[in-house]
Protein backbone atom coordinates (compact mmCIF):
# COMPACT_ATOMS: atom_id res chain seq x y z
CA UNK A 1 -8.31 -7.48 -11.62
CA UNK A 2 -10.11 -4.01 -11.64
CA UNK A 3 -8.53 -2.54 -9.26
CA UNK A 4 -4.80 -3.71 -11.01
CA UNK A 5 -6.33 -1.90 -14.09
CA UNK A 6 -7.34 1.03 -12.32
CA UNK A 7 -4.42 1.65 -10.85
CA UNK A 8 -2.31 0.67 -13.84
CA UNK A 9 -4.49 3.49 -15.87
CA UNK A 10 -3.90 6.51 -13.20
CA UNK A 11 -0.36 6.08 -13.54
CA UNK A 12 0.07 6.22 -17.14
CA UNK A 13 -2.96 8.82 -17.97
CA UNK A 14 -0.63 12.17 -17.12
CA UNK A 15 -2.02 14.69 -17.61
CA UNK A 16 -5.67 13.66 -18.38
CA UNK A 17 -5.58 11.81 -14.70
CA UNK A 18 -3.43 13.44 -12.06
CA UNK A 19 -1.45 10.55 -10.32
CA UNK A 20 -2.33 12.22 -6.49
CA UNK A 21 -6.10 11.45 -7.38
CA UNK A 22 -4.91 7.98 -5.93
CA UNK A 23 -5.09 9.34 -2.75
CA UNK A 24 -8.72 9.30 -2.77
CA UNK A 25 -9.51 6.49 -5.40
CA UNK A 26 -7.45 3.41 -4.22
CA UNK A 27 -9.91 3.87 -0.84
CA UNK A 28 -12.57 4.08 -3.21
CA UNK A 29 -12.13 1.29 -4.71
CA UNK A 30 -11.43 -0.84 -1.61
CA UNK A 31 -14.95 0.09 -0.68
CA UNK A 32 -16.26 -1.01 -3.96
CA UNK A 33 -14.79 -4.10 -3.46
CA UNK A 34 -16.34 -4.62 -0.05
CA UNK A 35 -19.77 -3.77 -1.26
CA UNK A 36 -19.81 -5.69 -4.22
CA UNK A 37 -18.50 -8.63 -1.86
CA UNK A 38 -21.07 -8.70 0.27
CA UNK A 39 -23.87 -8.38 -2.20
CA UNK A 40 -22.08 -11.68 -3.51
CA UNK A 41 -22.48 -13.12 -0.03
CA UNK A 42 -26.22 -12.47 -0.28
CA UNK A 43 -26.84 -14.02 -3.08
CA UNK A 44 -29.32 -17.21 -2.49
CA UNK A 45 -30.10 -16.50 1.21
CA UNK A 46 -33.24 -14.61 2.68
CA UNK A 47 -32.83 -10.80 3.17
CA UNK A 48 -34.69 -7.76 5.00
CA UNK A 49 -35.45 -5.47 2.04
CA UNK A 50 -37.43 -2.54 2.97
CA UNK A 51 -39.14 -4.34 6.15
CA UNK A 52 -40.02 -7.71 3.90
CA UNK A 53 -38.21 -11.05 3.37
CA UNK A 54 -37.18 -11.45 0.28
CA UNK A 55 -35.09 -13.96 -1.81
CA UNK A 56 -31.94 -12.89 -3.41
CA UNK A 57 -31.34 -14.91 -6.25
CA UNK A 58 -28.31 -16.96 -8.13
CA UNK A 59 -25.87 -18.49 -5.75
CA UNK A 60 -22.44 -16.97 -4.67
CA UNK A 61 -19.51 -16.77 -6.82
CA UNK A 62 -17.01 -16.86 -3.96
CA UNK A 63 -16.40 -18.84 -0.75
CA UNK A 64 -17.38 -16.87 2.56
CA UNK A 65 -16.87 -18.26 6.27
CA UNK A 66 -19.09 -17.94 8.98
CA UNK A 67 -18.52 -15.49 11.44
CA UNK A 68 -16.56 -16.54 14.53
CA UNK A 69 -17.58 -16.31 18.18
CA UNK A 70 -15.12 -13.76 19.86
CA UNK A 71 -12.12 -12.84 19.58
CA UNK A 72 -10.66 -16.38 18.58
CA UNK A 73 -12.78 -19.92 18.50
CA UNK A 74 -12.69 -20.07 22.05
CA UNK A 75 -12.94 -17.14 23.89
CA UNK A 76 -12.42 -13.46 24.31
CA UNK A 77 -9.11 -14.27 26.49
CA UNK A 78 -6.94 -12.20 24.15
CA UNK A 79 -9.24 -9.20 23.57
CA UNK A 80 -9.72 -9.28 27.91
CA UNK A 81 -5.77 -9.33 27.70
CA UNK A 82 -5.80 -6.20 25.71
CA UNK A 83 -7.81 -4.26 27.82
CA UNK A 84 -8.39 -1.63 25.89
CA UNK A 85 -12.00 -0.17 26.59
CA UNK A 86 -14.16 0.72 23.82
CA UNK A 87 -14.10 4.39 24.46
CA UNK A 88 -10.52 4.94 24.51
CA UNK A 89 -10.51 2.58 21.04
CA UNK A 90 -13.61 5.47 19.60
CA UNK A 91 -10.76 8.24 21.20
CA UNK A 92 -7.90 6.54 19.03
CA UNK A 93 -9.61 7.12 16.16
CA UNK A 94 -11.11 10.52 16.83
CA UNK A 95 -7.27 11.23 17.06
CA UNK A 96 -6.36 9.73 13.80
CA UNK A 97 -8.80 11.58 12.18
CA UNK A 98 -7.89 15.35 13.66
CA UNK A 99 -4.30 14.93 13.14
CA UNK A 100 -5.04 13.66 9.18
CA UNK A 101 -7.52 16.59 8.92
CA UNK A 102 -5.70 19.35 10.22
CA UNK A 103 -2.51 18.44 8.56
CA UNK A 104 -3.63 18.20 5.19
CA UNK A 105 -5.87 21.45 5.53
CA UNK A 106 -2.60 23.29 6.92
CA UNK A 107 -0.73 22.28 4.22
CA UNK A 108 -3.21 22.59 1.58
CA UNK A 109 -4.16 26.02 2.77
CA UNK A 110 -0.43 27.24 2.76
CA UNK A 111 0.22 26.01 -0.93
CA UNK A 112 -3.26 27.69 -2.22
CA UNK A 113 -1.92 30.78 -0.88
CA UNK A 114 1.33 30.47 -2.36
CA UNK A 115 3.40 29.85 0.79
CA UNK A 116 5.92 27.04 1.37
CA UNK A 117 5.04 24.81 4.17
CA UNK A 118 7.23 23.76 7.12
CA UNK A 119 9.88 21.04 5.32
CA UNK A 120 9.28 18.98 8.27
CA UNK A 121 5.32 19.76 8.46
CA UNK A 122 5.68 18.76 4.43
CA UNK A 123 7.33 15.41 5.16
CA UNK A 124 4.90 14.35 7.79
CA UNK A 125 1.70 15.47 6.03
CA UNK A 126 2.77 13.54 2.68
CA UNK A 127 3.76 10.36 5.22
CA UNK A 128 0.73 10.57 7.36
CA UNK A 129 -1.70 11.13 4.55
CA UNK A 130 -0.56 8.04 2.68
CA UNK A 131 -0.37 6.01 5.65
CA UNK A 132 -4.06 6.87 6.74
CA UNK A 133 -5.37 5.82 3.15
CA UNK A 134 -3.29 2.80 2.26
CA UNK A 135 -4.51 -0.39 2.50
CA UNK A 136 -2.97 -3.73 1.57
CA UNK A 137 0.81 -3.83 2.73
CA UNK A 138 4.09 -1.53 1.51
CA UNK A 139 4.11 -2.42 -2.25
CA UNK A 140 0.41 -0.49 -2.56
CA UNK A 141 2.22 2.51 -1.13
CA UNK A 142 5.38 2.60 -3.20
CA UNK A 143 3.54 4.45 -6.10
CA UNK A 144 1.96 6.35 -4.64
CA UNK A 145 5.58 7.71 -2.50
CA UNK A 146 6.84 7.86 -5.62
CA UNK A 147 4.20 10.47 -6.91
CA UNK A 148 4.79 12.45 -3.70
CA UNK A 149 8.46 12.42 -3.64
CA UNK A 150 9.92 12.72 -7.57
CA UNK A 151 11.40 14.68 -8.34
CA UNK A 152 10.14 16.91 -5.66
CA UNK A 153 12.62 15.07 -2.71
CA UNK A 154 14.85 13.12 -4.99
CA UNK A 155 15.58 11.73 -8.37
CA UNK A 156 13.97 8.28 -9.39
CA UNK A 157 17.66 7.19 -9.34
CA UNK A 158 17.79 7.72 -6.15
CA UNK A 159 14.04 6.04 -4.89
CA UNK A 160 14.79 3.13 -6.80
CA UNK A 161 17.87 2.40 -5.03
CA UNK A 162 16.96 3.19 -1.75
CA UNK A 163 13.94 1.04 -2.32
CA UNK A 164 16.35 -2.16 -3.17
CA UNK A 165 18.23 -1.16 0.36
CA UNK A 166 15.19 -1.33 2.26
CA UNK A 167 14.23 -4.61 0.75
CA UNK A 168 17.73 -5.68 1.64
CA UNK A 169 17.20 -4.86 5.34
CA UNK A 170 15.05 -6.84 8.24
CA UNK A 171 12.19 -5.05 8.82
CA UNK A 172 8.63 -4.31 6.78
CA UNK A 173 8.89 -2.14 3.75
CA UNK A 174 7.44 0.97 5.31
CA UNK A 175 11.17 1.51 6.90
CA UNK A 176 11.94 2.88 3.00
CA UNK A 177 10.09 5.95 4.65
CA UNK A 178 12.90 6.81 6.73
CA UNK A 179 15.40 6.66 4.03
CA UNK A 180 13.06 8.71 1.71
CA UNK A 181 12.92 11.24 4.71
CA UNK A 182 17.07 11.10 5.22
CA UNK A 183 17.55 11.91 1.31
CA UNK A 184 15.33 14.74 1.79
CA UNK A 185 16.12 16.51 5.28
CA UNK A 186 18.73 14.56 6.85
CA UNK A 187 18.28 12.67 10.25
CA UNK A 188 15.48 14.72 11.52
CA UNK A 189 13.40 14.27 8.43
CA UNK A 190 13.96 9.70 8.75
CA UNK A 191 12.14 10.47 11.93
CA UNK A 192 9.28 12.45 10.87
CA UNK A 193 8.88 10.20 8.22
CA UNK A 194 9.04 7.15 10.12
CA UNK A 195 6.24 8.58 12.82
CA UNK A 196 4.42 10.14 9.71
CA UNK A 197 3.61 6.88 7.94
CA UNK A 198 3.85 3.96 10.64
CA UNK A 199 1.53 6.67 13.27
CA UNK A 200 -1.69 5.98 11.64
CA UNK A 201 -1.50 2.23 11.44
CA UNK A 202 -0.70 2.06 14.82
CA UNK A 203 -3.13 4.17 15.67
CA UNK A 204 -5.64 2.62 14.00
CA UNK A 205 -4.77 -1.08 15.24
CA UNK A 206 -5.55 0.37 18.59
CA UNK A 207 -8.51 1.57 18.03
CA UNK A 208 -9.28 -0.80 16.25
CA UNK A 209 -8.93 -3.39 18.99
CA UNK A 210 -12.33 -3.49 21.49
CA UNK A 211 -14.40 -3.68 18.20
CA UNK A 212 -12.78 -6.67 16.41
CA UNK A 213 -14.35 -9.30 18.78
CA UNK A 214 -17.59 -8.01 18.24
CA UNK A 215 -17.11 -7.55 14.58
CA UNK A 216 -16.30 -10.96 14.10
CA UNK A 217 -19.55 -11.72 15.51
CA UNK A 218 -21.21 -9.82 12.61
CA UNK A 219 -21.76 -11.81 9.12
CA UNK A 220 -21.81 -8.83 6.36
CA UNK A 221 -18.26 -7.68 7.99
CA UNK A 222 -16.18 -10.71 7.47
CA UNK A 223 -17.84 -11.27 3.84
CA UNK A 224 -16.78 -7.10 3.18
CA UNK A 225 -13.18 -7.73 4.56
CA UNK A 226 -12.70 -10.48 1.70
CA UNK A 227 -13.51 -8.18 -0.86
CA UNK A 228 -11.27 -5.34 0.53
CA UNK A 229 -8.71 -8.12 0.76
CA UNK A 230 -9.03 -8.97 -3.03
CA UNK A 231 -8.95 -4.86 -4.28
CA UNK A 232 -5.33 -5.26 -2.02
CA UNK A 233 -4.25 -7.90 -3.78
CA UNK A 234 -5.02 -6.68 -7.14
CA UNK A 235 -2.93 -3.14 -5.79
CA UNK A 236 -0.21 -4.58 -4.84
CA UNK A 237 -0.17 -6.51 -8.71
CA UNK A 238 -0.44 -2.78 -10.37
CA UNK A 239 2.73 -1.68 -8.11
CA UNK A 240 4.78 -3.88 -9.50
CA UNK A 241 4.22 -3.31 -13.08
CA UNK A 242 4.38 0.43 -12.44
CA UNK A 243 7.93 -0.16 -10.57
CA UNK A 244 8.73 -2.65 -13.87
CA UNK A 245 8.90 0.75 -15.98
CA UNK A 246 11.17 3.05 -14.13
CA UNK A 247 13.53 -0.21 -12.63
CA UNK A 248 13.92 -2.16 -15.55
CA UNK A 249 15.60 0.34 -18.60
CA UNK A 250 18.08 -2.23 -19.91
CA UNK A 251 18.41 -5.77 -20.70
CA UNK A 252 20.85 -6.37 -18.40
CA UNK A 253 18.22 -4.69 -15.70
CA UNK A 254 15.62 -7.83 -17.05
CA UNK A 255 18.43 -10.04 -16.43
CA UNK A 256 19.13 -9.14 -12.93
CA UNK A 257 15.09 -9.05 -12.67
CA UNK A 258 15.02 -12.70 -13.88
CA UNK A 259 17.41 -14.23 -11.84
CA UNK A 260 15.85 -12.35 -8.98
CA UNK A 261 12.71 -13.58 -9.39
CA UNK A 262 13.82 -17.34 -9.61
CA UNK A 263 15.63 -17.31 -6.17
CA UNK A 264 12.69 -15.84 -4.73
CA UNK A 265 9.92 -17.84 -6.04
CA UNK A 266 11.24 -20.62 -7.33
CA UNK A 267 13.81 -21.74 -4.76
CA UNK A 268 12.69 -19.48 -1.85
CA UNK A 269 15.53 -17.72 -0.74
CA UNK A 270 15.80 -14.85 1.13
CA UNK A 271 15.38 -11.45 0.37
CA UNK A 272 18.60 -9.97 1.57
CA UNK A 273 20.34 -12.39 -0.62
CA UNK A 274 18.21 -11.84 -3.48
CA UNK A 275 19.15 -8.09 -3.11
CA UNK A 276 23.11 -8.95 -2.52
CA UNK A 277 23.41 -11.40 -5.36
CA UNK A 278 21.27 -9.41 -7.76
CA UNK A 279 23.48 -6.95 -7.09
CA UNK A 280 26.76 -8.75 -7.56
CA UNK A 281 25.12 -10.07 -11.28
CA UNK A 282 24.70 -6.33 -11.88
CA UNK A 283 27.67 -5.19 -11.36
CA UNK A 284 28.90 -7.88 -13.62
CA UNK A 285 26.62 -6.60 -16.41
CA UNK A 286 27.33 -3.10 -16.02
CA UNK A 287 28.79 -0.65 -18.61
CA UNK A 288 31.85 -0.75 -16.61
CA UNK A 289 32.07 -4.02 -16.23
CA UNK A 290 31.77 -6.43 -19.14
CA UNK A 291 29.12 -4.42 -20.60
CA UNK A 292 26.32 -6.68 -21.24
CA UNK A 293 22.74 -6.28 -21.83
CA UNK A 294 23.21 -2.44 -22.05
CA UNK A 295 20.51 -1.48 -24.78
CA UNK A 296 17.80 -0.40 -24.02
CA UNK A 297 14.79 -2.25 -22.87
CA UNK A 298 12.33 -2.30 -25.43
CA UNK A 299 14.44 -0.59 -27.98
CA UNK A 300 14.29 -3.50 -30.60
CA UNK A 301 10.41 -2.62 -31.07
CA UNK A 302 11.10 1.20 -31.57
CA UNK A 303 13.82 0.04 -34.05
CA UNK A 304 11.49 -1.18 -35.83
């Protein structure tokens, strides 16, 4: 619920709050809601404070599992499988971390000093950045792309629509970064994109790898990862009331919104036919068409 709020509030606080500060508080708050987690996991059980036992009191308000033995209940067959050595996992994300630094300090230095950066360097800086610092699946990114890209790259016309194609096609959402890079510089710039913000997930689910069985070994880090996991959640709830306000203008838009979210939720279809026959029951609605639902959204209140 904070974090929804939180996020909700940098959005709509121009220019008192700078949307790009989201950069550096949504990973903020994810570690806020790892360490208040865990000191909810503590509650009621016997802790080392300060080299004596002590009693925390009250009980815990959530539900937190034990921490399993390997890399599965079994065994440590799949992490063996792997075979990635610890050192080259430490390596991966040395990497990850040079490449995010030296980008963004490139870049950053080139605008302070009144220079325009590389297109190309641009794209994958802005891509690579957001993919380092994003946590919780493609609808936490999509504000924060579209911060970073209108009107800079494109109009919101334009991100809106290319954000229904991508939802349209197989794939996770993160492929919208190639079409945000195509709009922008062409071919070339879908691929720097694409590298730019799948690269550091990648990289970081390698790395990642020869310390998760022994992780999972370790109490305090499973009972963190469920409060990251709730911040995520709570992220992904703000991005879709921040995408409410620039997709849905008209009432024929929270028409097509309503009927969308029915076949989705309701009677589980797909989302490339959500996407075609939202479309269709747009095109019906539009101006051009029969001409429905074309006042504004929210005008009736303003009217008044």
């Amino acid at each position: 619920l904070i974090s929804s709020l939180v996020a909700i509030m940098i959005n709509g606080s121009r220019p008192k709050i700078d949307p790009l500060w989201s950069q550096y508080i949504y990973p903020s708050m994810l570690a806020c809601g790892g360490i208040v987690s865990y000191l909810d996991s503590i509650r009621g059980t016997d802790v080392k404070i300060f080299g004596k036992i002590r009693r925390v009191p009250g009980k815990p308000y959530g539900t937190y599992k034990s921490a399993s033995k390997g890399w599965d209940a079994e065994s440590d067959l799949t992490m063996r499988r792997i075979g990635i050595p610890i050192w080259v996992g430490a390596l991966i994300w040395i990497a990850w971390a040079v490449i995010l630094a030296v980008t963004v300090s490139v870049v950053g230095r080139m605008r302070r000093n009144g220079e325009t950066p590389n297109q190309y360097l641009e794209i994958f800086e802005v891509m690579y950045r957001i993919g380092s610092l994003i946590f919780g699946g493609g609808q936490v990114v999509l504000p924060m792309l579209q911060t970073e890209v209108v009107p800079m790259w494109m109009k919101k016309d334009a991100f809106l629509q290319g954000l229904g194609l991508a939802q349209s096609m197989p794939g996770p959402l993160f492929n919208f970064s190639s079409y945000l890079g195509a709009v922008y510089k062409g071919v070339p710039g879908a691929l720097v994109a694409y590298l730019g913000l799948f690269g550091p997930g990648v990289m970081l689910i390698f790395g990642m790898v020869p310390f998760w069985a022994r992780l999972r070994h370790v109490k305090w880090f499973k009972s963190t990862l469920n409060g990251v996991n709730a911040t995520a959640i709570g992220l992904v709830g703000a991005a879709c009331v921040i995408l409410w306000e620039g997709a849905v203008t008209t009432f024929a838009d929270a028409m097509v919104f309503t009927l969308a979210l029915c076949l989705a939720v309701v009677y589980g279809i797909g989302a490339p036919w959500v996407v075609l026959t939202g479309g269709v029951f747009g095109a019906i609605l539009h101006k051009d068409a029969l001409g429905l639902g074309q006042n504004e959204w929210c005008s009736l209140g303003q009217d008044l």
